[in-house]
N, C-alpha and C. Protein backbone atom coordinates (compact mmCIF):
# COMPACT_ATOMS: atom_id res chain seq x y z
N UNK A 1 24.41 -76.05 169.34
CA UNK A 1 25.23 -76.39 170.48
C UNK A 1 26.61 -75.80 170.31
N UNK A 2 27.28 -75.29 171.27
CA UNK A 2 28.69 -74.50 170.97
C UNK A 2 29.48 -76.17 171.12
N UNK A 3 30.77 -75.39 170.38
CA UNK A 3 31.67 -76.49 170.23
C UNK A 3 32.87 -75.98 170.98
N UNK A 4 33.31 -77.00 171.98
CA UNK A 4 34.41 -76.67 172.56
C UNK A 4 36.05 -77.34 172.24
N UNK A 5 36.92 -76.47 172.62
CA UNK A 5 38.40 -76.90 171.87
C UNK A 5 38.72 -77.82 173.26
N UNK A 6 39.42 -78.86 173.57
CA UNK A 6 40.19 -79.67 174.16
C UNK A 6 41.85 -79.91 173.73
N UNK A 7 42.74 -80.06 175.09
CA UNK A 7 44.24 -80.46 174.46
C UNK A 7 44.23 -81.64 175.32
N UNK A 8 44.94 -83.28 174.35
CA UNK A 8 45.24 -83.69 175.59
C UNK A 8 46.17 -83.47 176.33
N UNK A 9 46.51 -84.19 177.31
CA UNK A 9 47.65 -84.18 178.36
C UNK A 9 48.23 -85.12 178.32
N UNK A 10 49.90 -85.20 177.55
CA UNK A 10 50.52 -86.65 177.43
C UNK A 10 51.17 -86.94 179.04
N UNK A 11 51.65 -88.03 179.00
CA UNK A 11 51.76 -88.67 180.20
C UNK A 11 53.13 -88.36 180.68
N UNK A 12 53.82 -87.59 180.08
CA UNK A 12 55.12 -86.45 180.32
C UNK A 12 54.50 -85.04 180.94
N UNK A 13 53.21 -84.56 180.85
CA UNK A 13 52.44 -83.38 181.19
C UNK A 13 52.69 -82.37 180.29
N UNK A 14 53.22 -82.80 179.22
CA UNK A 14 53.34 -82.01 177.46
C UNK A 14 51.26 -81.78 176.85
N UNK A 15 51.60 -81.02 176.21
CA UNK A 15 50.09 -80.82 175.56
C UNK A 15 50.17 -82.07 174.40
N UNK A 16 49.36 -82.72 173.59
CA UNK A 16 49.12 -83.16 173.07
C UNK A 16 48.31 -82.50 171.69
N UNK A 17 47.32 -83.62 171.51
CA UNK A 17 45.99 -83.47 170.16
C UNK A 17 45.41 -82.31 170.22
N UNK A 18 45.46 -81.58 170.05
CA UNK A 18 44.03 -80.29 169.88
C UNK A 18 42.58 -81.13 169.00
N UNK A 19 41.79 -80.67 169.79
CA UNK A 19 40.18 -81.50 169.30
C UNK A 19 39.36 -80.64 169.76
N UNK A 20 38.08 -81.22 168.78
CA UNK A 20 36.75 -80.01 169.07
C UNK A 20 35.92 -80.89 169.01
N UNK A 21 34.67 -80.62 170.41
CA UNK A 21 33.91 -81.59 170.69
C UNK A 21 32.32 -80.32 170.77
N UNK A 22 31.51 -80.78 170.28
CA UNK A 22 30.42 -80.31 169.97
C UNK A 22 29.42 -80.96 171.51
N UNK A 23 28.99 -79.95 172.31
CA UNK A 23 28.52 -80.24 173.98
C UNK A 23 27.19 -79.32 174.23
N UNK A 24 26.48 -79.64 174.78
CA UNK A 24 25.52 -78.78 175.05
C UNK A 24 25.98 -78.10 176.64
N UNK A 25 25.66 -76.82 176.97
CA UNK A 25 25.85 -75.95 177.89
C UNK A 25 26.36 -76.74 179.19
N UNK A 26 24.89 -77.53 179.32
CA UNK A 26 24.77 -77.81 180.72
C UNK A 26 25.40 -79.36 180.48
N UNK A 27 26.14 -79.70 179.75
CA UNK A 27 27.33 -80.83 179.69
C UNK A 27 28.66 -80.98 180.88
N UNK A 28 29.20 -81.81 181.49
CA UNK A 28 30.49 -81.43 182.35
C UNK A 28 31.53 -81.43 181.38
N UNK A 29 32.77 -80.72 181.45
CA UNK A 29 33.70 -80.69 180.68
C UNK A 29 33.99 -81.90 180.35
N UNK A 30 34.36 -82.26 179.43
CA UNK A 30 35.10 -84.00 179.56
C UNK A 30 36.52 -83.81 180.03
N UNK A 31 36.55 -84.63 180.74
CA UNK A 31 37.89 -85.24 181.70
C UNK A 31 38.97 -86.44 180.54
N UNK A 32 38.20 -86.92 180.01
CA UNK A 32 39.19 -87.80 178.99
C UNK A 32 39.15 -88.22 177.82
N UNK A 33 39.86 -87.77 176.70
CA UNK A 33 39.77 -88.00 175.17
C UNK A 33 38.44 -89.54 175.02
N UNK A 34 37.96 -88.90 174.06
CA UNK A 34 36.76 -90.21 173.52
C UNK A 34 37.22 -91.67 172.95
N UNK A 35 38.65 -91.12 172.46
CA UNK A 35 38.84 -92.10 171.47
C UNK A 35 40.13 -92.76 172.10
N UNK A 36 40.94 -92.23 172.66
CA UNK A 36 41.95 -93.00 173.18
C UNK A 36 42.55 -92.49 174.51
N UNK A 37 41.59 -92.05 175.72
CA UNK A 37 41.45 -92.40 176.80
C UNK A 37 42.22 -90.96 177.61
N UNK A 38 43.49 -90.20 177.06
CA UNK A 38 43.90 -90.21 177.46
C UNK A 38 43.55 -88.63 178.58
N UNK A 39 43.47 -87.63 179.57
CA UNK A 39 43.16 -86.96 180.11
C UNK A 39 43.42 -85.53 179.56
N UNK A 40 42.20 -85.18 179.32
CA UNK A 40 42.26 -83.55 178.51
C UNK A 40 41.95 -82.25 179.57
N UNK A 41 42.24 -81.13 178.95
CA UNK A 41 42.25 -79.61 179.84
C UNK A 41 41.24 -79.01 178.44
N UNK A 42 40.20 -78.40 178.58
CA UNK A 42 39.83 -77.35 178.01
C UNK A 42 40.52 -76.21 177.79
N UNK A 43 40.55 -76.09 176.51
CA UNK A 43 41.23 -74.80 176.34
C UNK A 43 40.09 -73.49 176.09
N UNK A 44 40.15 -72.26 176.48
CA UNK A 44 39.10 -70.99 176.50
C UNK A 44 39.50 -70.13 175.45
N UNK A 45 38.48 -70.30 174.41
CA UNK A 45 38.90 -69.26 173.32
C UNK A 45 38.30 -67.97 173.18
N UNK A 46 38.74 -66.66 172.93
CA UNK A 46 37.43 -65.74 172.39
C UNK A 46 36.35 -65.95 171.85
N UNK A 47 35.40 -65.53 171.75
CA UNK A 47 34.10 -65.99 171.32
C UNK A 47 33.89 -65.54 170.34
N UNK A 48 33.50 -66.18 168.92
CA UNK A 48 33.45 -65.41 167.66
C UNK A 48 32.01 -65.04 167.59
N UNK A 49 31.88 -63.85 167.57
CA UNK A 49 30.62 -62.80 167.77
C UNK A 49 30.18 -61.67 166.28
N UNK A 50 29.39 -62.18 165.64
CA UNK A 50 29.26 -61.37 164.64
C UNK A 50 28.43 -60.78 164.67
N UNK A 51 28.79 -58.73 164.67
CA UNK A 51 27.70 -58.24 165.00
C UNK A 51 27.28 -57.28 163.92
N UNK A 52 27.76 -57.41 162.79
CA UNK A 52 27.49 -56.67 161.18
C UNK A 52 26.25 -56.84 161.19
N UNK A 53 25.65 -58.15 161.45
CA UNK A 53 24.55 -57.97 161.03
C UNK A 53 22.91 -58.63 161.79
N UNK A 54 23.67 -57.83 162.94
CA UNK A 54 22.37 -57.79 164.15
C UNK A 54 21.59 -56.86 164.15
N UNK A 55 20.63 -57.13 164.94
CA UNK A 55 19.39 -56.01 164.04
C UNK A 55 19.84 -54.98 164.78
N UNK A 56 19.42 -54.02 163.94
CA UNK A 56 20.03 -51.89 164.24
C UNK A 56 21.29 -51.74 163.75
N UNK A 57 21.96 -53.36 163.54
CA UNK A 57 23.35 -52.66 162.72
C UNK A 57 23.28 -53.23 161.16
N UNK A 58 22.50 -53.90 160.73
CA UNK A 58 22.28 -54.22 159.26
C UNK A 58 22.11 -53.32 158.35
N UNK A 59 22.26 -53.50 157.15
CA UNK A 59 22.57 -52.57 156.04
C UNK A 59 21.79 -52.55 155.02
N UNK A 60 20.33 -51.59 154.76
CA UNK A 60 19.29 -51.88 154.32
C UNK A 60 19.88 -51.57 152.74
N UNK A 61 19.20 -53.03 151.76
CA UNK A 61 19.44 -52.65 150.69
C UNK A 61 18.19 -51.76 149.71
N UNK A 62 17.63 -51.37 150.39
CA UNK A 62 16.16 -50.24 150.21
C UNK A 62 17.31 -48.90 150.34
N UNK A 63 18.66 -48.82 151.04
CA UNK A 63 18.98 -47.29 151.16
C UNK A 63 19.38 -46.56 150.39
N UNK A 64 18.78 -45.84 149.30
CA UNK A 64 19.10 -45.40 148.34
C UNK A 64 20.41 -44.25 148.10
N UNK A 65 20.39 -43.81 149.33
CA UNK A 65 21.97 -43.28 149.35
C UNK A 65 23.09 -43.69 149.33
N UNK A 66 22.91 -44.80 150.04
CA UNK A 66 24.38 -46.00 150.47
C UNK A 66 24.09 -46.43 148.69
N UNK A 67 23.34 -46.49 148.27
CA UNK A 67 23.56 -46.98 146.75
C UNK A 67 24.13 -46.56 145.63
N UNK A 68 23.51 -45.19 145.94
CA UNK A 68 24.05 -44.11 144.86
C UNK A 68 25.30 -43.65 145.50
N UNK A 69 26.03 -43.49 146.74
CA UNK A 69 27.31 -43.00 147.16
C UNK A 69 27.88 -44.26 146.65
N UNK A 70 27.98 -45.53 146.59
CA UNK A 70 28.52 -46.98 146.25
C UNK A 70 29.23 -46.80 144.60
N UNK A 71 28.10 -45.72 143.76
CA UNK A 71 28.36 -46.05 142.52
C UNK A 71 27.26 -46.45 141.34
N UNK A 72 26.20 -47.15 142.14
CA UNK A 72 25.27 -48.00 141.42
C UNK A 72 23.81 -46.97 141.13
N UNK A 73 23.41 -46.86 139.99
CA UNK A 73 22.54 -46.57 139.00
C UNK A 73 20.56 -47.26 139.76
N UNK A 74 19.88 -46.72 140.03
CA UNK A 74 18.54 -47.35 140.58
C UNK A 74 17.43 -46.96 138.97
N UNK A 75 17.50 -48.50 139.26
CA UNK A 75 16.33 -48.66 138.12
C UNK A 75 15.29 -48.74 138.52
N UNK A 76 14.16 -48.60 137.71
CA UNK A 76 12.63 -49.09 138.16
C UNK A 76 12.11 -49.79 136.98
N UNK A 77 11.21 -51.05 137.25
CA UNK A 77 10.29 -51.38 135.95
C UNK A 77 9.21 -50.84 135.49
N UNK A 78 9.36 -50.35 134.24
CA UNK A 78 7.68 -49.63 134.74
C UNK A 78 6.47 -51.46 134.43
N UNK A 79 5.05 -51.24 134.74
CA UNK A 79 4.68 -52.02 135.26
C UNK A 79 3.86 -52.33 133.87
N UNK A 80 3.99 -51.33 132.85
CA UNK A 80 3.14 -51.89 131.71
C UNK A 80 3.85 -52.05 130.41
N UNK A 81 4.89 -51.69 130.37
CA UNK A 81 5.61 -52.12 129.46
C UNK A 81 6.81 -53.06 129.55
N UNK A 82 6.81 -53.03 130.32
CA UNK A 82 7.91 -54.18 131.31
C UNK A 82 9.48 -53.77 131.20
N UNK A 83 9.62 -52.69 131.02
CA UNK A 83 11.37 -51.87 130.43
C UNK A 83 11.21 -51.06 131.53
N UNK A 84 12.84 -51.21 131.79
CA UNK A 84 13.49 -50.74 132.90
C UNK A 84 13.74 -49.07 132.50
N UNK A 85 13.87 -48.23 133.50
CA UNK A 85 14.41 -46.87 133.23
C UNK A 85 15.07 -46.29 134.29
N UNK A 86 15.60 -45.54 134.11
CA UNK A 86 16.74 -44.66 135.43
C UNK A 86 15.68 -43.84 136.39
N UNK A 87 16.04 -43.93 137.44
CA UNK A 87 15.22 -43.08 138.18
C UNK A 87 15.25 -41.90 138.55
């Protein structure tokens, strides 16, 4: 469920509390603090969107170039002696 930011509204028409209320979509905004009554405004934030690692932009650790340009050495086990060697 996204979580939305709220300010209240003191009774001077000053901002108040900043609060975050956890709502499902099809929720109505709330009109008045939960806990002590008093009348809130939603505030609209950017949306934090992470897209590093959505598929087509992820970073396969199979890529043996991105590995070896990084720095890092690819080992293999061999399968009958159980010792590692450079590849």
């Amino acid at each position: 469920m996204p979580v939305y930011t709220y300010i209240t509204v003191n009774p001077d028409g000053s901002d108040g509390e900043v609060f975050e209320v956890e709502q499902s979509i099809s929720s109505k905004p709330l009109e008045k603090h939960p806990e002590n009554g008093l009348p809130v405004k939603r505030v609209f934030d950017a949306p934090n969107l992470n897209t590093e690692y959505t598929p087509g932009k992820e970073k396969s650790l199979s890529d043996m170039t991105r590995i070896k340009k990084a720095g890092f050495e690819v080992l293999e086990k061999d399968k009958i002696s159980g010792k590692y060697f450079k590849r």
